[in-house]
N, C-alpha and C. Protein backbone atom coordinates (compact mmCIF):
# COMPACT_ATOMS: atom_id res chain seq x y z
N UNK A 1 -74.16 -83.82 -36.78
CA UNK A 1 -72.95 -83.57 -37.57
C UNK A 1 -71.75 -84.00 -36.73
N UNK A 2 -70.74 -84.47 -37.14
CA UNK A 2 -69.47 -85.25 -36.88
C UNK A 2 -68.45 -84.07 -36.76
N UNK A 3 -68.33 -83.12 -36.63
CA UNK A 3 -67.88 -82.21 -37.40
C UNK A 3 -67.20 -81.24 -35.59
N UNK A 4 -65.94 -81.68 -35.06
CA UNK A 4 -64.46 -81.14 -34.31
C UNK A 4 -65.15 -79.76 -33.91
N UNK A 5 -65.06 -78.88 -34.54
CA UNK A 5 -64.72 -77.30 -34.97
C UNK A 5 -66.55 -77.36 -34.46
N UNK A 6 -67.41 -77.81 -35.07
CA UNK A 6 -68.80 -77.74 -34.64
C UNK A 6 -69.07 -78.36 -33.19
N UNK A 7 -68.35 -79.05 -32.83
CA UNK A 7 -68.45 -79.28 -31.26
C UNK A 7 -67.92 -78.58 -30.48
N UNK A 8 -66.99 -77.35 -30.92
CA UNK A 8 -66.17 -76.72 -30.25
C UNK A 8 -66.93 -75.60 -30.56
N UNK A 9 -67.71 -75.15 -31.20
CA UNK A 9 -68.89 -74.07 -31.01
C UNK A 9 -69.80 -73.77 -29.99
N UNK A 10 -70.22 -75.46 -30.01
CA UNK A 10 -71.37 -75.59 -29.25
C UNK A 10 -71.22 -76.34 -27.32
N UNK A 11 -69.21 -76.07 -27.66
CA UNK A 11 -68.74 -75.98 -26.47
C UNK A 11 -69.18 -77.69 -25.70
N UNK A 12 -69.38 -78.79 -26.75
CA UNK A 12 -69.30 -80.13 -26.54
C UNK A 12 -68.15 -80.85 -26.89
N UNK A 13 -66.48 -80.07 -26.67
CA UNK A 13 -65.51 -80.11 -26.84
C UNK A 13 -65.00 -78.77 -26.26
N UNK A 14 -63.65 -79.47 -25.65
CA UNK A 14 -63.20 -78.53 -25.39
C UNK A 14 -61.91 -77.94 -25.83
N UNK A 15 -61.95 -76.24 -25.84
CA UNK A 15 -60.92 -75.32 -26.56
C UNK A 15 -60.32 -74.40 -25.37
N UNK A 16 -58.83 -73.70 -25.79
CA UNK A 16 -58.64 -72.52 -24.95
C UNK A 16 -59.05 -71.68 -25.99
N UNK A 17 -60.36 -70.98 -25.48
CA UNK A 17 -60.77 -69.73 -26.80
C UNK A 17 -60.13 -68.85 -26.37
N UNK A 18 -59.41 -67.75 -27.20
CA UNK A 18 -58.78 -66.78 -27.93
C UNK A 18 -59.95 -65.72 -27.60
N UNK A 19 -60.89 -65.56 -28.53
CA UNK A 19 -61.76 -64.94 -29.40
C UNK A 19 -63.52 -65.17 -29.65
N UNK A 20 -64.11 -64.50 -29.16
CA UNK A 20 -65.46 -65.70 -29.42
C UNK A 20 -66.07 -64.37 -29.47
N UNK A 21 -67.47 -64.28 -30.71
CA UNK A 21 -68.57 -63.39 -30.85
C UNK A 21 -69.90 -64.48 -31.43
N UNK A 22 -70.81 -63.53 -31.61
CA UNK A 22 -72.14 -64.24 -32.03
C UNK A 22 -71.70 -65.10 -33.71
N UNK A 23 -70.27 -64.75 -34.17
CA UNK A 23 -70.44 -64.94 -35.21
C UNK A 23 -69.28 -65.96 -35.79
N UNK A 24 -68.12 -66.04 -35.18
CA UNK A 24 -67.03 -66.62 -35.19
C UNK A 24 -66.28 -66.56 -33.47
N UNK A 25 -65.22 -67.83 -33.79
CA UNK A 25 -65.08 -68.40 -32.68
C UNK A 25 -63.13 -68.54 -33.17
N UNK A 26 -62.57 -68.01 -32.10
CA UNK A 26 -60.87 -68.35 -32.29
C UNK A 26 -60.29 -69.24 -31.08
N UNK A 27 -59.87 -70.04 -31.45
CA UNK A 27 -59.46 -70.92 -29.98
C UNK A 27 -57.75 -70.93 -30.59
N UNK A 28 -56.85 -71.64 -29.36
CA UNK A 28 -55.33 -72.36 -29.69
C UNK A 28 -55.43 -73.42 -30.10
N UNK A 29 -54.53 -73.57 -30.87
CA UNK A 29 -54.48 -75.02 -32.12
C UNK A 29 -53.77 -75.83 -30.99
N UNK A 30 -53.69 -77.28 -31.06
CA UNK A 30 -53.08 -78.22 -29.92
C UNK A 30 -51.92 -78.40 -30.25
N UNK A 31 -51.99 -78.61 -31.66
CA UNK A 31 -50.51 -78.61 -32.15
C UNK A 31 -49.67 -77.57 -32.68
N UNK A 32 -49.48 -76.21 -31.55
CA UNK A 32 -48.93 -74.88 -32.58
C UNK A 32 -47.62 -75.03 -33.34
N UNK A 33 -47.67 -74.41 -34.46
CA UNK A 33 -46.70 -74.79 -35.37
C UNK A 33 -45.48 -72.94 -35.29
N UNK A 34 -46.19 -72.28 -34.06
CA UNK A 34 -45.44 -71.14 -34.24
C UNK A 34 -45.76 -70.85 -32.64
N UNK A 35 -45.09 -69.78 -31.92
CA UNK A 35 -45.11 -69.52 -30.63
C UNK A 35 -46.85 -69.14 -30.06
N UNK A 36 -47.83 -67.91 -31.20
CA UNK A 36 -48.81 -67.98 -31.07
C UNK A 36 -49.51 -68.82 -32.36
N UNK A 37 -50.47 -69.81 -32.08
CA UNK A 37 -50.75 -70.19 -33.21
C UNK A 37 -52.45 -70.36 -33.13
N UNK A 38 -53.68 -69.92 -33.67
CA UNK A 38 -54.71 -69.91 -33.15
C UNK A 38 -55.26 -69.96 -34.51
N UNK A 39 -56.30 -71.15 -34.56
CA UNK A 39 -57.51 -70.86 -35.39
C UNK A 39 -58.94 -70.35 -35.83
N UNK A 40 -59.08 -69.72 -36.36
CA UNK A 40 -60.34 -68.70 -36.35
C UNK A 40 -61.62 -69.44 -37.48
N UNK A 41 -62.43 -69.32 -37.07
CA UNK A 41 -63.52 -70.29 -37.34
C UNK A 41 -64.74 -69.78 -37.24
N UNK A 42 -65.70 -69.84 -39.15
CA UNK A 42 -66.90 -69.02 -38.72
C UNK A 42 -67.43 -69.86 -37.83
N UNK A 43 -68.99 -69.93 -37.05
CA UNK A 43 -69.54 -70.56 -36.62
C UNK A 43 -70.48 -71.00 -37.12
N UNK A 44 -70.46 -70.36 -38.22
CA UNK A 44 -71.43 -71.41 -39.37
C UNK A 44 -70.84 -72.65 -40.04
N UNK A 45 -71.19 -73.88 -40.11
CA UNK A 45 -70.34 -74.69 -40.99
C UNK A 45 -69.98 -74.67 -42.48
N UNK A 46 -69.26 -74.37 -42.59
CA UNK A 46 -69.04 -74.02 -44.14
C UNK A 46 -67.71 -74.89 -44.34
N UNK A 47 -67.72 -76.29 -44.86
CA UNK A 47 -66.32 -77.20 -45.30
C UNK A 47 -65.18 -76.61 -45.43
N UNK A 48 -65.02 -75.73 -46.33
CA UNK A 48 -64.14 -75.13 -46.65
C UNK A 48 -64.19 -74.27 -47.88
N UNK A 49 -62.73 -73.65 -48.70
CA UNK A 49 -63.35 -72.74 -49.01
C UNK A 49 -64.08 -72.43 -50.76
N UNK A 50 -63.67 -74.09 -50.99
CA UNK A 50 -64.51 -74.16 -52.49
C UNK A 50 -65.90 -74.22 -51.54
N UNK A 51 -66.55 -74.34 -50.84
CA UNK A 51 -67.86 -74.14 -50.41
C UNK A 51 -68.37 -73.05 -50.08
N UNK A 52 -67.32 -71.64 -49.86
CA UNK A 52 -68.14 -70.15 -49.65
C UNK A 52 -68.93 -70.10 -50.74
N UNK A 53 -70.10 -69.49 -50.05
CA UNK A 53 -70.89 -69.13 -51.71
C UNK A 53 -71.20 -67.71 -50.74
N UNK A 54 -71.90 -66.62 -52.41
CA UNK A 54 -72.31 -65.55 -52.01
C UNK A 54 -73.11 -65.01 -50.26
N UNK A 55 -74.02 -66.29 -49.99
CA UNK A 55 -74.45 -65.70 -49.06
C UNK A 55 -73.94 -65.95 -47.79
N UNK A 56 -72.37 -66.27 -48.06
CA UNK A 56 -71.59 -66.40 -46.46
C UNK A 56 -71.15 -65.03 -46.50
N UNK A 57 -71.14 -63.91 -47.40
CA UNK A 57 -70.41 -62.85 -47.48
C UNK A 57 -70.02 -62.34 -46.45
N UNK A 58 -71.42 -62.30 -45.55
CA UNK A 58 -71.09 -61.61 -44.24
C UNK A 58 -70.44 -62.12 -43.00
N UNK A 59 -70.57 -62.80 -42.81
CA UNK A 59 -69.92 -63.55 -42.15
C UNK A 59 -68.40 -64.08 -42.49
N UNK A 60 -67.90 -64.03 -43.84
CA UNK A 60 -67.03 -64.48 -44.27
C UNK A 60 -65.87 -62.67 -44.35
N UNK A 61 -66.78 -61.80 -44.30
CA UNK A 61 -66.07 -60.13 -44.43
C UNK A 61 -66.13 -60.02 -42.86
N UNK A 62 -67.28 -60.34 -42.06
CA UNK A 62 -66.70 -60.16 -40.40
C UNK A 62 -65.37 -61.08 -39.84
N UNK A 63 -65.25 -62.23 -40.17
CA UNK A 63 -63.95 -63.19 -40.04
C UNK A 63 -62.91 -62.57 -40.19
N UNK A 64 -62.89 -61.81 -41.59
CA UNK A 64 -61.59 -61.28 -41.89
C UNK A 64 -60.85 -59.99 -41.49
N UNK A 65 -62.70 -58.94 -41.20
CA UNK A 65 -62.13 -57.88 -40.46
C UNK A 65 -61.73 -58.05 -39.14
N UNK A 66 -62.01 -59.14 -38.51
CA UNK A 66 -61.76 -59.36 -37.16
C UNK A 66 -60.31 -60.10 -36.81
N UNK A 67 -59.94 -60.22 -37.94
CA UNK A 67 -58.35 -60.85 -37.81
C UNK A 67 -57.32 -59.73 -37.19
N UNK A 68 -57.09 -58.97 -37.85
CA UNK A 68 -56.19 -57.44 -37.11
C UNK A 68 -56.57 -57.29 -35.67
N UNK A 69 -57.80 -57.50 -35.07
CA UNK A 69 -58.16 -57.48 -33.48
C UNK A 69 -57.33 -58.16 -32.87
N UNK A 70 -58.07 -59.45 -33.29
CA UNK A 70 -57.48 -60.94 -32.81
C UNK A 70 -56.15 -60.88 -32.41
N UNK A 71 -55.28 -60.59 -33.99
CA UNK A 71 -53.60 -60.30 -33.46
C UNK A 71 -53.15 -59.39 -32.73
N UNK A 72 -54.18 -58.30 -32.41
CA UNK A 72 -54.09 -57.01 -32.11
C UNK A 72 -53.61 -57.75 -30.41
N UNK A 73 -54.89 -58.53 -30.22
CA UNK A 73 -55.19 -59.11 -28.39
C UNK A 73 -54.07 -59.97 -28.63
N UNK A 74 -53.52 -60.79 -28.94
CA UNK A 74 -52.79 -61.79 -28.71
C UNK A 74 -51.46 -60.92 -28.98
N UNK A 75 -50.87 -59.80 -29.08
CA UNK A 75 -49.94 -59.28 -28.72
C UNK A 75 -49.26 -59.82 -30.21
N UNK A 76 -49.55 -59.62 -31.50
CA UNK A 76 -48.52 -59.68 -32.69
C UNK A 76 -48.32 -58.54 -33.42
N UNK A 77 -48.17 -57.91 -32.48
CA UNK A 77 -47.71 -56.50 -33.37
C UNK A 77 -46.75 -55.87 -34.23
N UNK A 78 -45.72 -57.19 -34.36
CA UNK A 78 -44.77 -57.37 -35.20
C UNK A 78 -45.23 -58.00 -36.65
N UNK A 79 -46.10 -58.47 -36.79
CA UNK A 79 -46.88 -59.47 -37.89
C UNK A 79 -47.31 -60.58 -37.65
N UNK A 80 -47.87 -60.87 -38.83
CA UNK A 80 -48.33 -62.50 -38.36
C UNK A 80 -48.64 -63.06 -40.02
N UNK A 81 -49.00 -64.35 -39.77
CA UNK A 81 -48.97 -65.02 -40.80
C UNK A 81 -50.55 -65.73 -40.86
N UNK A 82 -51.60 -65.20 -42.00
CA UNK A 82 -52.92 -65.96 -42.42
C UNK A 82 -53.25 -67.02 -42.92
N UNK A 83 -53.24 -68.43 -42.51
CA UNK A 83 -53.02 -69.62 -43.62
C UNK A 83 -54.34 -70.08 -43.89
N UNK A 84 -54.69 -70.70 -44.65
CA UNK A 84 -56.34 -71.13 -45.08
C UNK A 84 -55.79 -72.22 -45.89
N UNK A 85 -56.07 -73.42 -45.49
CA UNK A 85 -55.47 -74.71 -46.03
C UNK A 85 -57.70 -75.08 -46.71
N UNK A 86 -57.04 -75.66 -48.28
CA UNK A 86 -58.54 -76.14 -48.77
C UNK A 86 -57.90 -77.63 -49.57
N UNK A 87 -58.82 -78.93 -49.22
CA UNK A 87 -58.92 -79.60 -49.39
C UNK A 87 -57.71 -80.77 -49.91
N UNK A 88 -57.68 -81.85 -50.10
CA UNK A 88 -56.66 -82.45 -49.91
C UNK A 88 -55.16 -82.47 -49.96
N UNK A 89 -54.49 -81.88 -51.33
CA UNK A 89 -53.34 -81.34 -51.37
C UNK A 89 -53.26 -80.00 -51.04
N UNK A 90 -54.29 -79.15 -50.45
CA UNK A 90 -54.06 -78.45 -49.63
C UNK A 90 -53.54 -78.58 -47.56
N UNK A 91 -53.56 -79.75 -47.78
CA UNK A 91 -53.79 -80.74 -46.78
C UNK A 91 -54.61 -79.92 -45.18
N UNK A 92 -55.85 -79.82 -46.02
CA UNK A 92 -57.13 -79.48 -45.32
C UNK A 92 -57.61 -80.51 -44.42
N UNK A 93 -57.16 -80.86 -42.54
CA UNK A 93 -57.41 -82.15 -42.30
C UNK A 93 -58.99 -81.85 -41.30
N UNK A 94 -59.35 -80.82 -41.50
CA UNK A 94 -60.67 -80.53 -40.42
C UNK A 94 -61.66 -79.88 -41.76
N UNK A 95 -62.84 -80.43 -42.08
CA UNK A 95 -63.93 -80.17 -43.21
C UNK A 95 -64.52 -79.28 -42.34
N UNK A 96 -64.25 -78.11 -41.84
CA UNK A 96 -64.66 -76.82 -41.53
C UNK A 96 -63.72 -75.69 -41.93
N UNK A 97 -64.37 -74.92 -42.42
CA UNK A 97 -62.94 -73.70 -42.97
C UNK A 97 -62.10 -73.23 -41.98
N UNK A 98 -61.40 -72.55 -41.64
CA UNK A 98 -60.45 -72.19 -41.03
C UNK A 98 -59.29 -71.87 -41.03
N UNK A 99 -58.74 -70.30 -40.39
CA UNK A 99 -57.60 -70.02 -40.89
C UNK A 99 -56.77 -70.08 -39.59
N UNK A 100 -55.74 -70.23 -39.59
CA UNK A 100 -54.46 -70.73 -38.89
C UNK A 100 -53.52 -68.68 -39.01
N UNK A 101 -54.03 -68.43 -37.78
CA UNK A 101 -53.28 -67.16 -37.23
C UNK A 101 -52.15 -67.60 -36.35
N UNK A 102 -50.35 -67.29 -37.36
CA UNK A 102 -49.07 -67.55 -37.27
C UNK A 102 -48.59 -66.46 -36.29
N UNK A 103 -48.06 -66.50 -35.35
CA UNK A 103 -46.98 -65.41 -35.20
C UNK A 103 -45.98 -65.51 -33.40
N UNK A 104 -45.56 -64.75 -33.37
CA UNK A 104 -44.63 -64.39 -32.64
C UNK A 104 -43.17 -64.79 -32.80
N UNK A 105 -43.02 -65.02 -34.18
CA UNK A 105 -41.65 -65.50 -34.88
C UNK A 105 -41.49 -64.87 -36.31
N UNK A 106 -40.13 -64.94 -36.71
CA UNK A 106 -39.59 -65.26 -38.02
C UNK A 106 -40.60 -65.86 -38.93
N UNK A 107 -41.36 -65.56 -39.56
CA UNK A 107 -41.85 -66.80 -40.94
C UNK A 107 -40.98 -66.89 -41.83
N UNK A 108 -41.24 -67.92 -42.50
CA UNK A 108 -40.18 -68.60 -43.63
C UNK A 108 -40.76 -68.39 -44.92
N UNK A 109 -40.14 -68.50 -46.13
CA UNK A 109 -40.53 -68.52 -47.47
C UNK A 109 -39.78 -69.17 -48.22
N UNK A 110 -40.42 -69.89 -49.15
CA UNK A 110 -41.47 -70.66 -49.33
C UNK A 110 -42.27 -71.33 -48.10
N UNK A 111 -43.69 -71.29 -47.90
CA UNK A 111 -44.29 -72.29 -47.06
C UNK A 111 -44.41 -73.54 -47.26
N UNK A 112 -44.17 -74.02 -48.26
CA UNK A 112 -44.62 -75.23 -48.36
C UNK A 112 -43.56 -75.88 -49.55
């Protein structure tokens, strides 16, 4: 598999990880778009998120409970911002799911 985010699992690329369990993996984005900016990533390949199906449940409910930690360690105790970009005019540019954990700033509204 060709697949960034899957080489960075299997640690044949390299990341500053954040976050890492048997089940998902959080590293720093290269290009942060906010002071902390980190992406969280099951370690299963799953494209994105027209591709969850029922039996990612678990893995897809551990991802999300593990987000509040994540910001918890990286010191955003002010808030943060969850982004999940899916497919082209979503401008989804990595075919692995992944959410983009925002913070240590102001967010804006509208995003986009």
């Amino acid at each position: 598999m060709d697949c960034i985010f899957c080489k960075i699992v299997e640690k044949e690329a390299p990341s500053n990880i954040a976050y890492e369990d048997d089940k998902i993996l959080a590293f720093h984005d290269l290009q942060p778009q906010a002071p902390v900016h980190v992406l969280i990533i099951p370690k299963k390949h799953i494209s994105s998120l027209d591709e969850v199906s029922f039996d990612d449940a678990e893995i897809m409910g551990w991802l999300m409970a593990k987000v509040k930690d994540i910001a918890k360690d990286l010191g955003l105790e002010n808030g943060y911002r969850l982004v999940c970009n899916c497919g082209k005019d979503g401008l989804q540019t990595v075919n692995h799911i992944h959410f983009h954990l925002l913070g240590k700033r102001q967010m804006k509204w509208p995003p986009g």
